[in-house]
C-alpha atoms as a PDB file:
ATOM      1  CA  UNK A   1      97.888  78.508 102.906  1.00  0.00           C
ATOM      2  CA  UNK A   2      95.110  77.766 100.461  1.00  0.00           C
ATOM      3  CA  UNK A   3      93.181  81.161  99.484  1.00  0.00           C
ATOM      4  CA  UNK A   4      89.708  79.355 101.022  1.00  0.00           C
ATOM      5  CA  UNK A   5      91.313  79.081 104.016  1.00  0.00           C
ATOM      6  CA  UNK A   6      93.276  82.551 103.445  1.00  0.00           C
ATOM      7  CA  UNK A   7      89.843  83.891 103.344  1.00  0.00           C
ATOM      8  CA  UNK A   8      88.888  82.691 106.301  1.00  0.00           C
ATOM      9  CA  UNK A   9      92.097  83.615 108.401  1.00  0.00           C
ATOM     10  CA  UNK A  10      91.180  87.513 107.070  1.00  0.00           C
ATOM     11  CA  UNK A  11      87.937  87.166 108.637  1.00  0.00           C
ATOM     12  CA  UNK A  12      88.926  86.046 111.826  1.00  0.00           C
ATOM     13  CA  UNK A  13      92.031  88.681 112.050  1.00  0.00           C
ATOM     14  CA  UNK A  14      89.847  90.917 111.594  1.00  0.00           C
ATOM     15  CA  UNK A  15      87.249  90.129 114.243  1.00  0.00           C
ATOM     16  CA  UNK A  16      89.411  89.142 116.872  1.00  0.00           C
ATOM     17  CA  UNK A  17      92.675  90.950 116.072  1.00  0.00           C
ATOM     18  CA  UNK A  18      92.191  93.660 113.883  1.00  0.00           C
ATOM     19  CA  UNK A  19      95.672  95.242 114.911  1.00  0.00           C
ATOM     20  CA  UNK A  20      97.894  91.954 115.102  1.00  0.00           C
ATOM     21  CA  UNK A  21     102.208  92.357 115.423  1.00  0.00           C
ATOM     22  CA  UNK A  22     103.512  89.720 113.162  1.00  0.00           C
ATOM     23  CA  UNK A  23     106.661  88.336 115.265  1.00  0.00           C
ATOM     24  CA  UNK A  24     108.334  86.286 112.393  1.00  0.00           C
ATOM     25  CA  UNK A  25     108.048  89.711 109.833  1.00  0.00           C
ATOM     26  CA  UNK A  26     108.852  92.148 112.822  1.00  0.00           C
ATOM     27  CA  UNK A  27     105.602  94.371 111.498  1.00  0.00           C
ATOM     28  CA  UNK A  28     102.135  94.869 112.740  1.00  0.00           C
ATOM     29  CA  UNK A  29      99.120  94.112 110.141  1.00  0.00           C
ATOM     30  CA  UNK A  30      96.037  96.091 110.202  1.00  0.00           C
ATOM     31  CA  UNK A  31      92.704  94.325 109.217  1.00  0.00           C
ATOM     32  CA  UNK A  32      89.759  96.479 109.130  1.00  0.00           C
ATOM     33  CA  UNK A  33      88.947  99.203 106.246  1.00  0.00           C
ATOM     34  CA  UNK A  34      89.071 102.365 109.199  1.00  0.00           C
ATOM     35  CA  UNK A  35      92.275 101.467 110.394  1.00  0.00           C
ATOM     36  CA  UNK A  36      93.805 100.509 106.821  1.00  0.00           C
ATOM     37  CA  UNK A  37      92.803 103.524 105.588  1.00  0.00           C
ATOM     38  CA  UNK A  38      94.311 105.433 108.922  1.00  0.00           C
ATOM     39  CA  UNK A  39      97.449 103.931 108.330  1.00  0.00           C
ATOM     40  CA  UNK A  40      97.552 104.875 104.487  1.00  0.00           C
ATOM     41  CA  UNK A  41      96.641 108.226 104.969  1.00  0.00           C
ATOM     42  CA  UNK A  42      99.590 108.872 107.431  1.00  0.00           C
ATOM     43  CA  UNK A  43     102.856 107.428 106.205  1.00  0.00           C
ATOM     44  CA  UNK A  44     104.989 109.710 108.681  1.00  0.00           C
ATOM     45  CA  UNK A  45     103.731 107.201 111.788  1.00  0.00           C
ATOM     46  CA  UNK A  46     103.194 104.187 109.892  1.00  0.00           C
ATOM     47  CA  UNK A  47     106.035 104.235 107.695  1.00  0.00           C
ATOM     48  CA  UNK A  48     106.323 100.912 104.707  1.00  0.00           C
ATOM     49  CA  UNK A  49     109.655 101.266 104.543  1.00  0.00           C
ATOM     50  CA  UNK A  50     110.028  98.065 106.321  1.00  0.00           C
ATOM     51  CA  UNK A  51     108.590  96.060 104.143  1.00  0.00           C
ATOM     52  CA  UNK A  52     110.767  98.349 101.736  1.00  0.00           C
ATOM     53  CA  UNK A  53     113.635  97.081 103.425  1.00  0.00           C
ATOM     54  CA  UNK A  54     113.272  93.579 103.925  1.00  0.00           C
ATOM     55  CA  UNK A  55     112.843  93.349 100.044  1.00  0.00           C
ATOM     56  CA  UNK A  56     115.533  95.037  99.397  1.00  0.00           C
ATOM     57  CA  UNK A  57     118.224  93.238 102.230  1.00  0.00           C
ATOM     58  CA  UNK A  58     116.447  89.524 101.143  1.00  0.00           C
ATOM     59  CA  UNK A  59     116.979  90.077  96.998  1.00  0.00           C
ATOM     60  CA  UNK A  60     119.848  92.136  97.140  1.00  0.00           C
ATOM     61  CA  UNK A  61     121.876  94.432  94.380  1.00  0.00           C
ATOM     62  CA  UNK A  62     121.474  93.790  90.486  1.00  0.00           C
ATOM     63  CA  UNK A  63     124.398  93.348  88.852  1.00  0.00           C
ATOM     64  CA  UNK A  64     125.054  96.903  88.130  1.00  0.00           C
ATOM     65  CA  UNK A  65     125.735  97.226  92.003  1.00  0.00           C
ATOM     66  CA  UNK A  66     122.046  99.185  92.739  1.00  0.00           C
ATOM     67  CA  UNK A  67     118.782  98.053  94.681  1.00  0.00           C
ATOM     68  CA  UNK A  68     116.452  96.443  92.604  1.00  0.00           C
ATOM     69  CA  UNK A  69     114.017  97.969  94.092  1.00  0.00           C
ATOM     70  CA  UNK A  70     111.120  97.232  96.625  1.00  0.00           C
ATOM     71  CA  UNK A  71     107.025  96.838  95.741  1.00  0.00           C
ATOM     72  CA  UNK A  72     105.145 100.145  94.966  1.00  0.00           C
ATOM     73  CA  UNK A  73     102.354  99.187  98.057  1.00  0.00           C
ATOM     74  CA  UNK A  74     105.769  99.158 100.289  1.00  0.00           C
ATOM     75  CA  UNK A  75     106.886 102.877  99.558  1.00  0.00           C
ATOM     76  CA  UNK A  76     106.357 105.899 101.657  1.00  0.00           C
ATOM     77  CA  UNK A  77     105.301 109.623  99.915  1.00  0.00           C
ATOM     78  CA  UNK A  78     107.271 111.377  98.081  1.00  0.00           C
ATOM     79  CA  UNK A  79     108.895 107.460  96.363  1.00  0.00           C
ATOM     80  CA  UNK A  80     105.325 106.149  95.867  1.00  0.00           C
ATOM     81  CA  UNK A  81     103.525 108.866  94.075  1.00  0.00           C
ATOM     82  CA  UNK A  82     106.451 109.561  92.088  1.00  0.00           C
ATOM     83  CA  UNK A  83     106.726 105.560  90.820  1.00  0.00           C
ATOM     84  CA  UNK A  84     102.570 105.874  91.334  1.00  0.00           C
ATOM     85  CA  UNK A  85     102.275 108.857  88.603  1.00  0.00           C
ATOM     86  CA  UNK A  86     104.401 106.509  86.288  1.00  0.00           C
ATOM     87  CA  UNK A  87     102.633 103.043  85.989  1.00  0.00           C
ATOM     88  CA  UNK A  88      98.690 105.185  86.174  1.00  0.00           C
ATOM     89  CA  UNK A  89      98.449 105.899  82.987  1.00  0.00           C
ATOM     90  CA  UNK A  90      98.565 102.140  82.444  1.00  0.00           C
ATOM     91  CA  UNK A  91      95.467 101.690  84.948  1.00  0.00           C
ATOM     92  CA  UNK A  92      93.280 104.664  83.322  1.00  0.00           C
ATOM     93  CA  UNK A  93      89.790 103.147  82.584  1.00  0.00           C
ATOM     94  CA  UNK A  94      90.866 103.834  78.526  1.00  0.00           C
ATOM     95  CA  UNK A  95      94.042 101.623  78.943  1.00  0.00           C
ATOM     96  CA  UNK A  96      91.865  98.849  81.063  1.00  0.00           C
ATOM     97  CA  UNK A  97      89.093  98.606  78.524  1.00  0.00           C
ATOM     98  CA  UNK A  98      91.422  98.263  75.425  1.00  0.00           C
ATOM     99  CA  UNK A  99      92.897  95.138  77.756  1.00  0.00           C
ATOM    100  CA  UNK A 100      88.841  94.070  77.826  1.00  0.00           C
ATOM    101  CA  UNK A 101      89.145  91.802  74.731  1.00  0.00           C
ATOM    102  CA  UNK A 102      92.434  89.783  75.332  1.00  0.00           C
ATOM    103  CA  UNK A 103      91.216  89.181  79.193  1.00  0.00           C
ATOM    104  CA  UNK A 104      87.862  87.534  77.980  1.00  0.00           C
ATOM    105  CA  UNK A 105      89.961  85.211  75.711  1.00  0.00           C
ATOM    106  CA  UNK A 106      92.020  84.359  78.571  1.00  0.00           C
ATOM    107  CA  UNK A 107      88.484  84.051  80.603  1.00  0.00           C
ATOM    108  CA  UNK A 108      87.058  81.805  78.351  1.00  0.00           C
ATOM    109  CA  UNK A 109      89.784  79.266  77.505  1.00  0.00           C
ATOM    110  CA  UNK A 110      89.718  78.796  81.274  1.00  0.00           C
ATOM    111  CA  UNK A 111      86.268  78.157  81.254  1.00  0.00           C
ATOM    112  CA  UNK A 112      86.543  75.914  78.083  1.00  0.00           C
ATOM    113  CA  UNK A 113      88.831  73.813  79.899  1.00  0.00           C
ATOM    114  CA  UNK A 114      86.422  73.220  82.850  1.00  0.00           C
ATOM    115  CA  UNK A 115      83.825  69.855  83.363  1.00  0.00           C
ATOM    116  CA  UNK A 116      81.373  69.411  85.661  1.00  0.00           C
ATOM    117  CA  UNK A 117      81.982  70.728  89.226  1.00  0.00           C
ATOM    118  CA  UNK A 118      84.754  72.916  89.886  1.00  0.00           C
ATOM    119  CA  UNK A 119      85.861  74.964  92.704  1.00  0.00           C
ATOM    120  CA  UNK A 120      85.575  78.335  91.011  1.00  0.00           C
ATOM    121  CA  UNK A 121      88.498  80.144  93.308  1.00  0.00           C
ATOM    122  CA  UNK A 122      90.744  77.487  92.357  1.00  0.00           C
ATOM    123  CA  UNK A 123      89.678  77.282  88.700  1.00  0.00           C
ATOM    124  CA  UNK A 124      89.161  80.471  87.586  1.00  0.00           C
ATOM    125  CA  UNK A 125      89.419  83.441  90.095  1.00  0.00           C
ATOM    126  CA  UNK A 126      93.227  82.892  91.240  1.00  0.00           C
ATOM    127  CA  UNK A 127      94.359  81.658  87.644  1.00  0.00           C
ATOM    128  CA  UNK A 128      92.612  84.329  85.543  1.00  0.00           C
ATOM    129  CA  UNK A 129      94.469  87.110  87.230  1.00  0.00           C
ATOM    130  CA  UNK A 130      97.684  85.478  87.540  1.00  0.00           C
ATOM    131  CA  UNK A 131      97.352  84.720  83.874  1.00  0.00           C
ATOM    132  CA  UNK A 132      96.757  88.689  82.818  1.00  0.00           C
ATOM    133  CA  UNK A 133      99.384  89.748  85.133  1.00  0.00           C
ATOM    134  CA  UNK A 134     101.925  87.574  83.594  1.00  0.00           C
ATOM    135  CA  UNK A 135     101.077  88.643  80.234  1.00  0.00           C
ATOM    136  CA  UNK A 136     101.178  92.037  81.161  1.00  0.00           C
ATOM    137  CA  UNK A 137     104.490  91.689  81.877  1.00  0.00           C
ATOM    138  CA  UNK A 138     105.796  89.756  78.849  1.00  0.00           C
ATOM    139  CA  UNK A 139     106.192  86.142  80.741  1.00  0.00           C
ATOM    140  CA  UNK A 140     106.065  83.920  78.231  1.00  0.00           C
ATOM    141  CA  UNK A 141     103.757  80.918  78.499  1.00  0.00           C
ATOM    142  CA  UNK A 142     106.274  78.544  79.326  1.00  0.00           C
ATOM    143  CA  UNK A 143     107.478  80.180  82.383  1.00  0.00           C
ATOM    144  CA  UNK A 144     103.539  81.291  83.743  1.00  0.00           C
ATOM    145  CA  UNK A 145     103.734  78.402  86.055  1.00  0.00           C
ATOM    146  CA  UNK A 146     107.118  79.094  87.469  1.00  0.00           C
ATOM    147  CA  UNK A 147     105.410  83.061  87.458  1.00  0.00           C
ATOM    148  CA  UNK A 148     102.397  81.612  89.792  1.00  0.00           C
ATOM    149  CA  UNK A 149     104.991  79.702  92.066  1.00  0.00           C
ATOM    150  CA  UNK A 150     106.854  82.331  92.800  1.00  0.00           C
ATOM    151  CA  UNK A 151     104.678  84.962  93.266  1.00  0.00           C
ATOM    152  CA  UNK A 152     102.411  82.460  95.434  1.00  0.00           C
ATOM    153  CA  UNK A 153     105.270  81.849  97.725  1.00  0.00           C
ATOM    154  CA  UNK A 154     106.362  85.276  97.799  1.00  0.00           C
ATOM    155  CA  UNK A 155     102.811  86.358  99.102  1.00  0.00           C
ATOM    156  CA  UNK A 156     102.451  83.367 101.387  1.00  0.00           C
ATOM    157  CA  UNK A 157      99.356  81.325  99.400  1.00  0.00           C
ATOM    158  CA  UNK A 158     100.886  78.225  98.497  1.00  0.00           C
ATOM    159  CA  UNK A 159     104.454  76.518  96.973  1.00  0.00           C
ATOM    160  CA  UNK A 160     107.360  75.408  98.916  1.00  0.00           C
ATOM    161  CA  UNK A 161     110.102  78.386  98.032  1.00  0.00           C
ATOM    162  CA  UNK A 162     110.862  80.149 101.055  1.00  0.00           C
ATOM    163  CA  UNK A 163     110.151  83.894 101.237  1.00  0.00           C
ATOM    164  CA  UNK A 164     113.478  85.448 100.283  1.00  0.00           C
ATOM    165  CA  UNK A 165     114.422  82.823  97.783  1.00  0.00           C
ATOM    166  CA  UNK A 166     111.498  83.415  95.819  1.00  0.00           C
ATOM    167  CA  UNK A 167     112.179  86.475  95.748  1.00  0.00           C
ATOM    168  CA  UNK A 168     115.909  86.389  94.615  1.00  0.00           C
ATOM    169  CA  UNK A 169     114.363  84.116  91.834  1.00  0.00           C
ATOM    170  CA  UNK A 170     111.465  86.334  90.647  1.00  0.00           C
ATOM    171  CA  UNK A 171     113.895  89.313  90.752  1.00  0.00           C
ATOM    172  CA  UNK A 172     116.454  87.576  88.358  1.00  0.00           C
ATOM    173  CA  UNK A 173     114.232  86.185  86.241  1.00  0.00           C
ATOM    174  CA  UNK A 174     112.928  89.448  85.155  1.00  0.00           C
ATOM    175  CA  UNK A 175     116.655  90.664  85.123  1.00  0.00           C
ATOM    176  CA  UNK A 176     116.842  88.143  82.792  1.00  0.00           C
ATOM    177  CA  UNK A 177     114.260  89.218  80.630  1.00  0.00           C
ATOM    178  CA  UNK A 178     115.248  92.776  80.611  1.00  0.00           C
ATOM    179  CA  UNK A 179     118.786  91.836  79.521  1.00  0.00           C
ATOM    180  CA  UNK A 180     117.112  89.571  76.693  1.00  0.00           C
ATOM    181  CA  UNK A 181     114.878  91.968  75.407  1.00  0.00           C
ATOM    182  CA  UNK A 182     117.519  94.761  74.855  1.00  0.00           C
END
């Protein structure tokens, strides 16, 4: 799904089915702010560890035999704010504004790249954070378009892997990287 037409498929969830059970994930989706924020604040009823789960049975075990590990937004209290208190200090308004300078380079050689009309979402908004995300994470240049594949068809906005391999995929390529980098 395109993110315009994303867009427009959150709006209408959440005015006509702002509590919706999602047959093909096996999980209900919340779409308003009150009832997000219900949810969040009480993990004992409306557990993650599904989506926890479904990560971990669809990529697997690394080679050293252990779970690789599911997404922080699909971990319960006490496992969230313990991998939570790890990566904040890389969020702290300090940490973000020293990133300031190397995102507006990124900004503009988008923008130097654009001509005449443009659709702005398509242009700039999706690739600019895709862009710092990747570099965040040391994928090299080369491999940012493989990055935005993945990661699109992982989160259901567009390319043709299915969920699970795209996931295997993403998961070993950063396996890779780890392994290269030591």
């Amino acid at each position: 799904m395109q993110s315009a037409n994303l867009f427009d498929w959150y709006a209408q969830m959440r005015k006509n089915n702002p509590v919706y059970f999602d047959k093909s994930w096996g999980c209900w989706n919340v779409f308003t702010y009150e009832l997000s924020l219900q949810v969040l604040r009480n993990p004992q009823t409306f557990s993650s560890s599904v989506g926890e789960q479904m990560f971990s049975s669809s990529v697997g075990e690394n080679a050293e035999g252990g779970y690789l590990g599911g997404s922080l937004i699909l971990m319960d209290p006490p496992k969230h704010t313990l991998f939570r208190s790890l990566v904040n200090k890389s969020f702290s308004a300090r940490a973000v504004q020293a990133l300031e300078p190397r995102i507006e380079q990124i900004a503009n050689s988008l923008l130097s790249n654009l001509e005449g009309e443009f659709d702005f979402v398509e242009s700039f908004a999706v690739p600019l954070p895709v862009m710092v995300i990747a570099e965040l994470l040391g994928v090299s240049p080369e491999d940012r378009a493989l990055f935005k594949y993945l990661t699109d068809s992982i989160v259901g906005t567009g390319g043709s892997e299915d969920f699970e391999s795209a996931q295997k995929k993403l998961a070993q390529y950063f396996l890779n990287v780890i392994e290269q980098r030591r």
